[in-house]
Protein backbone atom coordinates (compact mmCIF):
# COMPACT_ATOMS: atom_id res chain seq x y z
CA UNK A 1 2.56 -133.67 206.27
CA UNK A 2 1.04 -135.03 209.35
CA UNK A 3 -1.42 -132.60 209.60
CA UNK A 4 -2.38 -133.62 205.71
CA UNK A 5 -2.77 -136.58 207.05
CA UNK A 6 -5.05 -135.64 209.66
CA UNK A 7 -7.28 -133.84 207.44
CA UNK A 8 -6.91 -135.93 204.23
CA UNK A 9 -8.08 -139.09 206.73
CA UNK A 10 -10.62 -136.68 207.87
CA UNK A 11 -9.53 -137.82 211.87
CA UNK A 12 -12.10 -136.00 214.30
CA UNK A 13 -9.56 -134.90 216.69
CA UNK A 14 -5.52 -134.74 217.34
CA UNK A 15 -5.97 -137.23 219.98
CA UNK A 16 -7.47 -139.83 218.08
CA UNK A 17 -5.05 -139.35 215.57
CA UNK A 18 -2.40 -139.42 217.84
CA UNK A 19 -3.83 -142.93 219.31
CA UNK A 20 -3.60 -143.94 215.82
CA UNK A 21 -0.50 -143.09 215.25
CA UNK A 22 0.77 -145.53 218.59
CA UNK A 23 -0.08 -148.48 216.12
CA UNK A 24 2.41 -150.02 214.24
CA UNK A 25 0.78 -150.45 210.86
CA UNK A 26 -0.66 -146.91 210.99
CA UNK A 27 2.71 -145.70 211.21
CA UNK A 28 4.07 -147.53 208.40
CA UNK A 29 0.82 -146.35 206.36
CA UNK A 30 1.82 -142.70 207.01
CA UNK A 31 5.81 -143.43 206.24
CA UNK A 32 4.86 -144.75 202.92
CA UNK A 33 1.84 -142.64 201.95
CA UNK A 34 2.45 -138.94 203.10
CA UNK A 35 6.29 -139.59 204.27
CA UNK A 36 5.35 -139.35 207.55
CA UNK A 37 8.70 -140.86 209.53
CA UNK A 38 7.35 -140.23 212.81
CA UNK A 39 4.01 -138.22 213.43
CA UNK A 40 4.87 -135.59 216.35
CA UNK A 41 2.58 -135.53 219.91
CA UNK A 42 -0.34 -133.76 219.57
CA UNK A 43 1.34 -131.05 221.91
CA UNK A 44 4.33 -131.24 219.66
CA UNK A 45 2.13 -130.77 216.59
CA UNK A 46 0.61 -127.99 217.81
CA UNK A 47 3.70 -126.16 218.92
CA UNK A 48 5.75 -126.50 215.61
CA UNK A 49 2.66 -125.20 213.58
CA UNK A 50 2.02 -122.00 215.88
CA UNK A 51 5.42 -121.06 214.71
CA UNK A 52 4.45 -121.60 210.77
CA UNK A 53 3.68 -118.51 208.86
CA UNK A 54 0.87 -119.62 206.44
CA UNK A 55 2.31 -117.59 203.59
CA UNK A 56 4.65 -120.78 203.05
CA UNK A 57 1.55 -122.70 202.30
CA UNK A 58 0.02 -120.65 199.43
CA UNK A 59 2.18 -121.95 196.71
CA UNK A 60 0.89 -125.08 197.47
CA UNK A 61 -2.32 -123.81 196.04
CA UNK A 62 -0.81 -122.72 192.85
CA UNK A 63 0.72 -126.01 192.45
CA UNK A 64 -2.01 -127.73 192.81
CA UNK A 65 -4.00 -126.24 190.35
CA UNK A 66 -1.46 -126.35 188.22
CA UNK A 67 -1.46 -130.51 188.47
CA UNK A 68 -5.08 -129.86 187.47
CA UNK A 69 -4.66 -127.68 184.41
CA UNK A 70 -1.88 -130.00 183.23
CA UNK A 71 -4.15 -133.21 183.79
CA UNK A 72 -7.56 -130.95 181.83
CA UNK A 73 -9.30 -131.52 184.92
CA UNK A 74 -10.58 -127.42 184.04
CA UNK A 75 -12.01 -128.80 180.65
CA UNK A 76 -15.43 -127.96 180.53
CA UNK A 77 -15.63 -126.01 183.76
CA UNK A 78 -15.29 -122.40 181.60
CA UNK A 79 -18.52 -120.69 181.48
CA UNK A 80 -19.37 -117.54 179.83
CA UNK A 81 -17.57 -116.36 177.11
CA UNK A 82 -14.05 -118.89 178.25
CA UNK A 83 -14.25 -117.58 181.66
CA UNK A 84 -14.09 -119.51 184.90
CA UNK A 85 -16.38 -118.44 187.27
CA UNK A 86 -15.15 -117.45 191.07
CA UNK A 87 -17.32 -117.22 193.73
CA UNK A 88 -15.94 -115.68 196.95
CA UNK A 89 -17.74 -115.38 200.62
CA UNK A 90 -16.43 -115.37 203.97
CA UNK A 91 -17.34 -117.84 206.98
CA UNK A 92 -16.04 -118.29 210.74
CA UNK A 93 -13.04 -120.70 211.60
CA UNK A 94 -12.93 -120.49 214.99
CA UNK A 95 -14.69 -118.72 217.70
CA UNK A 96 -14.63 -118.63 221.54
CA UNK A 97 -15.14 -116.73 224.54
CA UNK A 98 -12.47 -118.17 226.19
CA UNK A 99 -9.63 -118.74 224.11
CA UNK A 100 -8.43 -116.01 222.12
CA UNK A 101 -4.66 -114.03 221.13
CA UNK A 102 -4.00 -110.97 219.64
CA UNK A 103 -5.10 -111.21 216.09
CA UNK A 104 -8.71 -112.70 216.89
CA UNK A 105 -11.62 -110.64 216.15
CA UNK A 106 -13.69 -109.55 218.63
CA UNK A 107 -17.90 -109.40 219.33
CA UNK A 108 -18.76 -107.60 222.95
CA UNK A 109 -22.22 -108.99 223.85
CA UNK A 110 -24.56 -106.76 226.03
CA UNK A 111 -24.18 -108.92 228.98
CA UNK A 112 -20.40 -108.42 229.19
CA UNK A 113 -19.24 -111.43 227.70
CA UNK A 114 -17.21 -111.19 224.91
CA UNK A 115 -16.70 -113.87 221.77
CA UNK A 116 -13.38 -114.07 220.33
CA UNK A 117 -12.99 -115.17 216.88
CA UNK A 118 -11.22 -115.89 213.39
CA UNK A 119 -12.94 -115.76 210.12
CA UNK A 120 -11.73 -116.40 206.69
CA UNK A 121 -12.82 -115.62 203.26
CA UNK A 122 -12.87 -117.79 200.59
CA UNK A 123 -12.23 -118.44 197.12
CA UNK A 124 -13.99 -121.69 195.12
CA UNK A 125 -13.71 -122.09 191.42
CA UNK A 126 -17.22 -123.09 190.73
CA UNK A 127 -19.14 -124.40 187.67
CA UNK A 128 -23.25 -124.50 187.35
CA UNK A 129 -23.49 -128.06 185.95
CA UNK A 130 -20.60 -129.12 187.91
CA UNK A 131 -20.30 -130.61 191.39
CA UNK A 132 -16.81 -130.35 191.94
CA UNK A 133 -15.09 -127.01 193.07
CA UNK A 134 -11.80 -125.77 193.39
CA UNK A 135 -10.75 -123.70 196.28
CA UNK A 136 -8.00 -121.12 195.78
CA UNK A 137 -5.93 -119.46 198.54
CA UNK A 138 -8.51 -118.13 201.30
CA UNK A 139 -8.15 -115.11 203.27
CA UNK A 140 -7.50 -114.64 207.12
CA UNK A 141 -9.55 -112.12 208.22
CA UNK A 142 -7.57 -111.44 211.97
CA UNK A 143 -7.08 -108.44 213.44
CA UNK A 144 -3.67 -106.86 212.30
CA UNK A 145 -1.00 -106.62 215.20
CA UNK A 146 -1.54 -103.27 217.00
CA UNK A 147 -4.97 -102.90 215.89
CA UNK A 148 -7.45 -101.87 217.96
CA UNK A 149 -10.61 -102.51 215.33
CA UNK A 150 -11.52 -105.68 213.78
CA UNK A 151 -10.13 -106.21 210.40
CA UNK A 152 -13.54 -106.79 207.76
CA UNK A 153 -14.85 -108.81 204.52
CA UNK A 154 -14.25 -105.87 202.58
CA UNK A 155 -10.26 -105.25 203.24
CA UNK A 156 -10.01 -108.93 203.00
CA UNK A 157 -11.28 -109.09 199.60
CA UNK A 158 -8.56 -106.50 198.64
CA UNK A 159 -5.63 -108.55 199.57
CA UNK A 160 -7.36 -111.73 198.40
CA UNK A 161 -8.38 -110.55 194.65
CA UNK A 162 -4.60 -109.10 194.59
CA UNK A 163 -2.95 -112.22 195.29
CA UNK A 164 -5.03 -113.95 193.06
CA UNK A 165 -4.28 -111.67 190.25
CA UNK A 166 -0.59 -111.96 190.76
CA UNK A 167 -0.67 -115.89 191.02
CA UNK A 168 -3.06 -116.34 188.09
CA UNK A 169 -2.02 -113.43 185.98
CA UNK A 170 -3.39 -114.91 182.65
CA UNK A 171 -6.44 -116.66 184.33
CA UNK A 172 -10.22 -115.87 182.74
CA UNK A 173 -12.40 -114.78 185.74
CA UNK A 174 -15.92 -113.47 186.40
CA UNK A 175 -16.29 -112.77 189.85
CA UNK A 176 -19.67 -113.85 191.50
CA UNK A 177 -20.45 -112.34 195.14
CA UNK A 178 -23.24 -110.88 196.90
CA UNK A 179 -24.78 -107.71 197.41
CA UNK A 180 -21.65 -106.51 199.87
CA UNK A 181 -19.33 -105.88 197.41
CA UNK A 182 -21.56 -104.63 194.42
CA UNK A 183 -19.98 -100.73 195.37
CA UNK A 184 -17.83 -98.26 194.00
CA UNK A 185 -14.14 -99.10 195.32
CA UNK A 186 -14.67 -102.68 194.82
CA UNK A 187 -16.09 -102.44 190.97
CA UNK A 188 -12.78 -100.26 190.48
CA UNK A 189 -10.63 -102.73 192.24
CA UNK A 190 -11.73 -105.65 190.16
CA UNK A 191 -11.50 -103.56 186.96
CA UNK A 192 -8.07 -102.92 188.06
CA UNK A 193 -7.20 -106.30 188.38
CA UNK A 194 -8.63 -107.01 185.15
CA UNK A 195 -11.13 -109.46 186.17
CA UNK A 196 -14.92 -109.47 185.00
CA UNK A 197 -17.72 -109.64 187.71
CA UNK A 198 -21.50 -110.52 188.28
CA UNK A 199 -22.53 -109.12 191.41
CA UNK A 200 -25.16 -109.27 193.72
CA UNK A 201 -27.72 -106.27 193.90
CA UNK A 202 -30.83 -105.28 196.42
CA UNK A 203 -33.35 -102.43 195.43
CA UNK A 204 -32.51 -101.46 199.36
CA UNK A 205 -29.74 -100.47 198.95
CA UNK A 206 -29.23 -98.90 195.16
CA UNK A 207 -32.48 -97.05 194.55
CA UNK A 208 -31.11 -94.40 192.14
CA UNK A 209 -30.00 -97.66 189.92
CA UNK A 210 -33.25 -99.60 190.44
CA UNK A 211 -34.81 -96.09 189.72
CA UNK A 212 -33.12 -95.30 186.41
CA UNK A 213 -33.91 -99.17 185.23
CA UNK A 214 -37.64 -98.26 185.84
CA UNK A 215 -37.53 -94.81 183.85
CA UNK A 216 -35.45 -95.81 180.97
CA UNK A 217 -36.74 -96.46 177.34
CA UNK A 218 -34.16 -98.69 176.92
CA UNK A 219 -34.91 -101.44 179.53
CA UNK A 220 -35.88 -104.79 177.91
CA UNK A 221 -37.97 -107.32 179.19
CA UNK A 222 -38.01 -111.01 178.52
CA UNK A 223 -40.25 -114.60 179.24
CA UNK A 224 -40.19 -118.25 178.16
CA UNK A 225 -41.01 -121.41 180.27
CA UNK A 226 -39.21 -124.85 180.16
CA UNK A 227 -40.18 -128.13 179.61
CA UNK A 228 -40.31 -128.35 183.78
CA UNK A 229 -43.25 -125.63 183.94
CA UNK A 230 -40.70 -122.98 185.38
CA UNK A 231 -40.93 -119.60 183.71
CA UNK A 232 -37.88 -117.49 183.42
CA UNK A 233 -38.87 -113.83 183.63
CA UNK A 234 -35.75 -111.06 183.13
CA UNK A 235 -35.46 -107.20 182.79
CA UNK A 236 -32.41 -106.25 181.67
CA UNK A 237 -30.18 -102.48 181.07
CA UNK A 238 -27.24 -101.94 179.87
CA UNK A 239 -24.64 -98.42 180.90
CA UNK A 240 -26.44 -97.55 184.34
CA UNK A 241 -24.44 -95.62 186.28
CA UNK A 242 -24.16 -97.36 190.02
CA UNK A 243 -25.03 -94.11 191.97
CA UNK A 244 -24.68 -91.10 192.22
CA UNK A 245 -21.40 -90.99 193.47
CA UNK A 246 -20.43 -92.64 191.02
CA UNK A 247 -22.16 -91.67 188.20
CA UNK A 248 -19.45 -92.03 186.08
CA UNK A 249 -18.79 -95.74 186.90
CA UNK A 250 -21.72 -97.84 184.45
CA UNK A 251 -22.84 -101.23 184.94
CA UNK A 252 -25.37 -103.75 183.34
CA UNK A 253 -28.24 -104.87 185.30
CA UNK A 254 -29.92 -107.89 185.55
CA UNK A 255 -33.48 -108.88 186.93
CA UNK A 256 -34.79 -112.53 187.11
CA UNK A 257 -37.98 -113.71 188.27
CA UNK A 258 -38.26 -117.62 188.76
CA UNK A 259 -42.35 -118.47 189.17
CA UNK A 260 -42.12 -121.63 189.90
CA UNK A 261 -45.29 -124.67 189.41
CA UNK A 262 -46.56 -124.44 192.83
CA UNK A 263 -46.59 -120.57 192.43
CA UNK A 264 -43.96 -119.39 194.41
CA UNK A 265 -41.95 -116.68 192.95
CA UNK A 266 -38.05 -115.93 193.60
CA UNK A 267 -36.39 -112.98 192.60
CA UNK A 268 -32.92 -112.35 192.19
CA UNK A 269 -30.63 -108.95 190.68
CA UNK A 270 -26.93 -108.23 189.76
CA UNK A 271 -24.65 -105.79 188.54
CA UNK A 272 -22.46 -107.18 185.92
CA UNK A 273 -19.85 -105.60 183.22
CA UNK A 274 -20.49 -108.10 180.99
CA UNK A 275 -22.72 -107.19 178.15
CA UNK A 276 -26.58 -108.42 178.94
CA UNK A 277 -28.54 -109.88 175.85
CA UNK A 278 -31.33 -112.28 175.02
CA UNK A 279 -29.04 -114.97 174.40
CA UNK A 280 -26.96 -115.02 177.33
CA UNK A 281 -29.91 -114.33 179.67
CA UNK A 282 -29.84 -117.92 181.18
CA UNK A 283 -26.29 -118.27 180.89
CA UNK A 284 -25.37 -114.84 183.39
CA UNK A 285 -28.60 -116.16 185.74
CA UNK A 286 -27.01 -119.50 186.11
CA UNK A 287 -23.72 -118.09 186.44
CA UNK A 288 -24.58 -115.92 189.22
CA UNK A 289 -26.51 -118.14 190.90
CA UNK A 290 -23.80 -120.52 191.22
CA UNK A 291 -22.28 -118.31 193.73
CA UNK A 292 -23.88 -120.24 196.48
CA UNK A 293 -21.75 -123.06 195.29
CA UNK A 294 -19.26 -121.84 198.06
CA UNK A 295 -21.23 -121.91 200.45
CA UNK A 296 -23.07 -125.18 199.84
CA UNK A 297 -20.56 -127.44 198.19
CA UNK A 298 -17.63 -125.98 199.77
CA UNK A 299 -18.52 -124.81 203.87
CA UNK A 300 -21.47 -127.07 204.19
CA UNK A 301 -19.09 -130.01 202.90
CA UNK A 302 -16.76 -129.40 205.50
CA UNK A 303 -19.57 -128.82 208.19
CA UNK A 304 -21.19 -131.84 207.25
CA UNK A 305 -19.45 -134.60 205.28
CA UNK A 306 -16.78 -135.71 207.28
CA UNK A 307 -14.50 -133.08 207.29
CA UNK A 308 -14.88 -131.66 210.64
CA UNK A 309 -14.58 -127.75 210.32
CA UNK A 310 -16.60 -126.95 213.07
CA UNK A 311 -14.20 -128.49 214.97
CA UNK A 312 -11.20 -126.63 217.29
CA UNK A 313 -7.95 -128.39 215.70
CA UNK A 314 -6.45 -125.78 218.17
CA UNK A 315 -5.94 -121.99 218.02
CA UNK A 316 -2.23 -121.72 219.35
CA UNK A 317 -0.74 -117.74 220.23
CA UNK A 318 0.71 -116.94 216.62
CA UNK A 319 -0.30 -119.09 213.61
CA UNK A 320 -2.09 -122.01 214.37
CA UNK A 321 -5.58 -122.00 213.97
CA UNK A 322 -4.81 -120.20 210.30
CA UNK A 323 -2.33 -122.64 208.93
CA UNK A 324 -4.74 -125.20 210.10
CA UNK A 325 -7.89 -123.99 207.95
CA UNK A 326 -5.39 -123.56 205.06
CA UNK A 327 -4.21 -127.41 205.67
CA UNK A 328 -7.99 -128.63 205.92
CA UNK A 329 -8.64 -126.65 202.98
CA UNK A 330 -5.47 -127.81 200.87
CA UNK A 331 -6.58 -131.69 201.94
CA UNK A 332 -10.25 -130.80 200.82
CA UNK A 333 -8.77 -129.43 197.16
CA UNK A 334 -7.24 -132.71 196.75
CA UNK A 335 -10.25 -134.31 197.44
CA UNK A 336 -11.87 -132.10 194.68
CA UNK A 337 -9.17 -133.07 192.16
CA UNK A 338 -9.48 -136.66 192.70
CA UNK A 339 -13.64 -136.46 192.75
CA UNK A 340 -13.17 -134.94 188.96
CA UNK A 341 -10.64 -136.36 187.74
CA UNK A 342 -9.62 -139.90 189.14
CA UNK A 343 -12.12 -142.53 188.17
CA UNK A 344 -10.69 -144.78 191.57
CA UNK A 345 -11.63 -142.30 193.89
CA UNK A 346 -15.05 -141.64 191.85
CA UNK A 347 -15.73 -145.78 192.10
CA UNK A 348 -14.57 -146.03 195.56
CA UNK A 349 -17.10 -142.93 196.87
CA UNK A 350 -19.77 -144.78 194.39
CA UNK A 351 -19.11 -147.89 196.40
CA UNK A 352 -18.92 -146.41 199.92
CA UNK A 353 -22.46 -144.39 199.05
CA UNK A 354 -21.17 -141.83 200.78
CA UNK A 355 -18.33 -139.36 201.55
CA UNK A 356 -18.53 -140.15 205.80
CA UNK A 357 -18.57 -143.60 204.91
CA UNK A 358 -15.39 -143.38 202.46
CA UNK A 359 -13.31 -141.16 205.18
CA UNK A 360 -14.34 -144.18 207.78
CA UNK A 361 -13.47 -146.77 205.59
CA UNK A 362 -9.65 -145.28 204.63
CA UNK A 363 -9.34 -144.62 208.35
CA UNK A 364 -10.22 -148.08 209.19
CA UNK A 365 -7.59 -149.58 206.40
CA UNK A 366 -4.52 -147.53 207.40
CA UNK A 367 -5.29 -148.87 211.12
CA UNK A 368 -5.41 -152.61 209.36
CA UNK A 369 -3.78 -153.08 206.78
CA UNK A 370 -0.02 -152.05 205.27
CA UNK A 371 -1.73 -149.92 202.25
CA UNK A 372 0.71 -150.60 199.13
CA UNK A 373 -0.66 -147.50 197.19
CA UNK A 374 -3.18 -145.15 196.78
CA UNK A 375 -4.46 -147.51 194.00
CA UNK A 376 -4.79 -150.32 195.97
CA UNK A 377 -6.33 -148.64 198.86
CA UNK A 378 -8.97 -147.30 196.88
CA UNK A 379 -9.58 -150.84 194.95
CA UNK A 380 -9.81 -152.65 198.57
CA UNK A 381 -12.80 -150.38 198.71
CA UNK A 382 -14.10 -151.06 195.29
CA UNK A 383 -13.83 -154.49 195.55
CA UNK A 384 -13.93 -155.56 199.43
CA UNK A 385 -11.80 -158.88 199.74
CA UNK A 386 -13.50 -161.80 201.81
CA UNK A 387 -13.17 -161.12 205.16
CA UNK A 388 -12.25 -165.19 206.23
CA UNK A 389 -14.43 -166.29 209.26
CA UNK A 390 -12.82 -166.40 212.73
CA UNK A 391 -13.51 -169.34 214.93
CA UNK A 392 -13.38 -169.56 218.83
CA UNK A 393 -11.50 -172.84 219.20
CA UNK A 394 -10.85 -172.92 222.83
C-alpha cells in the first residue's frame, strides 16, 4: 500500500516520499487513506518488495475492472460489432549499464559496453472517441532464469494473450497491434484464444498478399470526403491467404489512404478476420488506428504527466523493478477509472488545468492538511478555501 501511495501521489522519488512520510500529518493522511500504519524506509521498502512475486498482484487487475464493469464505466467504450478494442505494444522499464541481475535483458554495444535492461509489454483497453484507457495485466519481458538469450515481444505476447483469455474468458476483443505480429503462429494463437484481431501490415514484408490484392477481380475500391476536406480512400479483399506458407490461413485486407487539405497523403494497411465492407470501412480504420492509443495516452502519460516512469524506483536482485511497473501501472488504472467515471476527480483535474498540477496539489494537501476523505480532498481542490493572511507581528 505504500508503494500505491507513492505512485497514486505521483512522488518523484522514494526519498522524497520518505521525507514526507517523517511529517506527522502525512502520516495520518496515509493511515486513513491507503491504511498505511507506518510507511517502511526507503531501504526497507525496497527490500520487502524484491522478495514479492508479481503474480500476487494480477488479480488486482481483474478486480479492478471488475469495479468498472459493475459501476458501467465500459458503457459506450464497445466498438465494432460489441467488441472492445485491445491494443497491445511493448516499451522499456528500466535500463542501465551498470545495474543489472539475472533476468535483465541484455544489448552488447560495439565499443564493449553493455546496456542492461527490462521491458514490458502492455495491454490498454482503448476506445477511438474516448480518452480514457484501461490497462490490463502487462507482461515482463526478462530473461528466464538459466537463459542465455534474451526473452522477445513475440513469446511475451503468448503468455500475455493466454492470461488474458483465462481471466476474461467471456470478454469481446479485437486485437489491434502492429505489423510484428500480423504472422502465421500469432493469427493461429489469437484464433485459438478466440479473440478477433486487426493487425498491422507493410507491403515489405507480405508481397505475395499485397500481390494477390493487386491481381484479384474481386478487390474493391472506395472514396468520399468529409465536411473537414479530408478524403478517405480504401481498397479492400476479403479470403487472402497470408503467404505462402500459409496459404491455407485467409485474412481480410484493408488499405486506407488519408489525403489530407494541405496535400499530404498517409497510408496505412491491416490484416483483419473481421469481414471488410463499405459500411464498416471507417469504423475498422478508426479502430485500428486507435492502436497508438497505448502508446500515446498510456506510455507518453506516464513519461510526461506526472507519473514519473522514466524514473529508477529501484531494480532490486529478484522482483523489484517488475512489481514496481505493475504498482505504477495499477495506481495509473485507478486514475483511469476515476477520469471516466467520477465526476470529483473530472472537476478537480478541470480545476487544476492540468494532470502535473493535480498530482502537486494532492501532494501538497496530504503534507497540510488531515484529508477527511477522498471527497473532500478532491472538493478542497474544486473549491480552494481562503487561505487567511499571515501577519509578522514582531
Amino acid at each position: 500500500m505504500s508503494g500505491l501511495a507513492l505512485f497514486g501521489l505521483k512522488y518523484p522519488s522514494l526519498l522524497q516520499f520518505e521525507n514526507d512520510c517523517r511529517e506527522e500529518t502525512t502520516r495520518a493522511n496515509l493511515k486513513a487513506r491507503y491504511g498505511v500504519e507506518r510507511a517502511p524506509s526507503d531501504t526497507r521498502f525496497r527490500e520487502r518488495l524484491d522478495e514479492l512475486d508479481p503474480s500476487h498482484l494480477r488479480p488486482l487487475y481483474k478486480a479492478l475492472f471488475a469495479e468498472l464493469q459493475r459501476g458501467k464505466g465500459l458503457e459506450g467504450f464497445a466498438d465494432l460489432d460489441d467488441h472492445d478494442l485491445i491494443s497491445i505494444d511493448g516499451t522499456g522499464d528500466f535500463s542501465s549499464q551498470t545495474i543489472h541481475c539475472a533476468q535483465c535483458a541484455e544489448k552488447h554495444h560495439r565499443n564493449g559496453t553493455t546496456t542492461y535492461y527490462h521491458q514490458m509489454l502492455g495491454a490498454v483497453l482503448v476506445h477511438p472517441d474516448c480518452a480514457e484507457v484501461f490497462p490490463l495485466a502487462p507482461e515482463p519481458i526478462l530473461k528466464p532464469d538459466g537463459a542465455k538469450k534474451n526473452d522477445c515481444e513475440r513469446n511475451a505476447a503468448k503468455r500475455l494473450l493466454t492470461d488474458l483469455r483465462r481471466e476474461h474468458p467471456h470478454l469481446k476483443l479485437i486485437v489491434v497491434e502492429d505489423a510484428l505480429a500480423s504472422n502465421g503462429p500469432h493469427i493461429r494463437h489469437l484464433q485459438a484464444l478466440d479473440l478477433r484481431f486487426i493487425l498491422g501490415a507493410k507491403q515489405s514484408d507480405h508481397t505475395f498478399l499485397f500481390d494477390w490484392v493487386a491481381a484479384s477481380e474481386r478487390t474493391t475500391e472506395a472514396s468520399f470526403s468529409d465536411a473537414k476536406g479530408f478524403r478517405h480512400r480504401f481498397r479492400y479483399l476479403n479470403g487472402v491467404p497470408l503467404n505462402d506458407a500459409n496459404f491455407d490461413l485467409e485474412v481480410n485486407v484493408l488499405e486506407y489512404w488519408e489525403h489530407a487539405p494541405d496535400g499530404s497523403v498517409t497510408h496505412f494497411s491491416w490484416v483483419t478476420d473481421i469481414p471488410v465492407e463499405d459500411s464498416n470501412l471507417m469504423t475498422l480504420m478508426r479502430g485500428a488506428r486507435a492502436r497508438w492509443k497505448i502508446e500515446n495516452e498510456t506510455f507518453n502519460t506516464l513519461k510526461n504527466q506526472g507519473d514519473h516512469f522514466e524514473h529508477n524506483f529501484g531494480h532490486g536482485k529478484q522482483y523489484l523493478s517488475t512489481v514496481l511497473m505493475h504498482l505504477m501501472m495499477l495506481a495509473f488504472l485507478i486514475d483511469q477509472i476515476q477520469q471516466r467515471c467520477c465526476r470529483l476527480f473530472q472537476a478537480a483535474l478541470t480545476a487544476a488545468k492540468s494532470k502535473t498540477r493535480l498530482w502537486r496539489k494532492l501532494r501538497n494537501r496530504f503534507d497540510l492538511c488531515l484529508i477527511q476523505s477522498w471527497e473532500a480532498l478532491y472538493r478542497s481542490i474544486i473549491h480552494p478555501p481562503q487561505i487567511p493572511l499571515w501577519l509578522d507581528t514582531s
